[in-house]
Protein backbone atom coordinates (compact mmCIF):
# COMPACT_ATOMS: atom_id res chain seq x y z
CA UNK A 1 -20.96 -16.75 1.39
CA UNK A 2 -21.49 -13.16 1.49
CA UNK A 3 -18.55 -10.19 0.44
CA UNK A 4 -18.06 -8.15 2.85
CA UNK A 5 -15.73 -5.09 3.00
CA UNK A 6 -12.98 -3.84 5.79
CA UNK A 7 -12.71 -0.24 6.63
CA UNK A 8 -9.75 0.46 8.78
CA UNK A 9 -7.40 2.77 9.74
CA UNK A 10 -4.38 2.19 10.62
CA UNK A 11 -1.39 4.57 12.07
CA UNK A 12 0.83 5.93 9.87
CA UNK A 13 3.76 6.25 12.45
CA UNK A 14 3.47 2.68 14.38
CA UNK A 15 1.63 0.58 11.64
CA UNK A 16 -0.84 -0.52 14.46
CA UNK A 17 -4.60 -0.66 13.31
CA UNK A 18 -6.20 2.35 15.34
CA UNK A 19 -10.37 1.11 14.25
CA UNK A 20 -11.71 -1.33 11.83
CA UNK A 21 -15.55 -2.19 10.80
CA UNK A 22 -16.94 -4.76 8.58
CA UNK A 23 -19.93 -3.52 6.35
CA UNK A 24 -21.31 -5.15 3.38
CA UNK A 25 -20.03 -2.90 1.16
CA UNK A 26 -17.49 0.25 1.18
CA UNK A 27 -19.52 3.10 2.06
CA UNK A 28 -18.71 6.36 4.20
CA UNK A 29 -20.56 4.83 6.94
CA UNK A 30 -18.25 2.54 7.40
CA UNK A 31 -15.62 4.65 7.66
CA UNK A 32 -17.60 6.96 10.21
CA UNK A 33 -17.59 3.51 12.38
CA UNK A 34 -13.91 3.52 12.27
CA UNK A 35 -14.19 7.18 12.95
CA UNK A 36 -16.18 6.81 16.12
CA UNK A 37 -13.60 4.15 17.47
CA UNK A 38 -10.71 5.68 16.93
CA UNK A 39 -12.20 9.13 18.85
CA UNK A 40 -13.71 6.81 21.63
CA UNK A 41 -10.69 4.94 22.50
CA UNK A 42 -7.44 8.30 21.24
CA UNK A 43 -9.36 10.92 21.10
CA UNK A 44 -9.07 13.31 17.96
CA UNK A 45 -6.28 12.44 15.94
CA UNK A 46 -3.49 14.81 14.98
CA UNK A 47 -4.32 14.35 11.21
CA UNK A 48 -6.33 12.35 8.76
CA UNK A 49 -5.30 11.47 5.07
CA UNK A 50 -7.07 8.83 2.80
CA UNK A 51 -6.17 6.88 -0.30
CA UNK A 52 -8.60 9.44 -2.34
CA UNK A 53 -11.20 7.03 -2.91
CA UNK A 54 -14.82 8.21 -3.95
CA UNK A 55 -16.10 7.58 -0.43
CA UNK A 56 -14.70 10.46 0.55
């Protein structure tokens, strides 16, 4: 079986996942995935912060 990666973002205030993608490996696009959920279905978010990873 194949690794895969999550990429997910999840609100700070509620704990509730806001987007979530599956690639086969952690790369920005990935995140923009996420990204693209999270504006279709909120709208732009107040704020963004990441755990600093390299991606980014």
């Amino acid at each position: 079986m194949e690794k895969s990666q999550l990429h997910i973002a999840v609100d700070d205030a509620t704990g509730a996942i806001a987007g979530a993608y599956f690639d086969a490996q952690e790369m920005l696009d990935g995140y923009y995935h996420v990204l693209e959920k999270i504006l279709k279905t909120y709208g732009i978010p107040y704020m963004f912060y990441t755990d600093r990873r390299t991606v980014f």
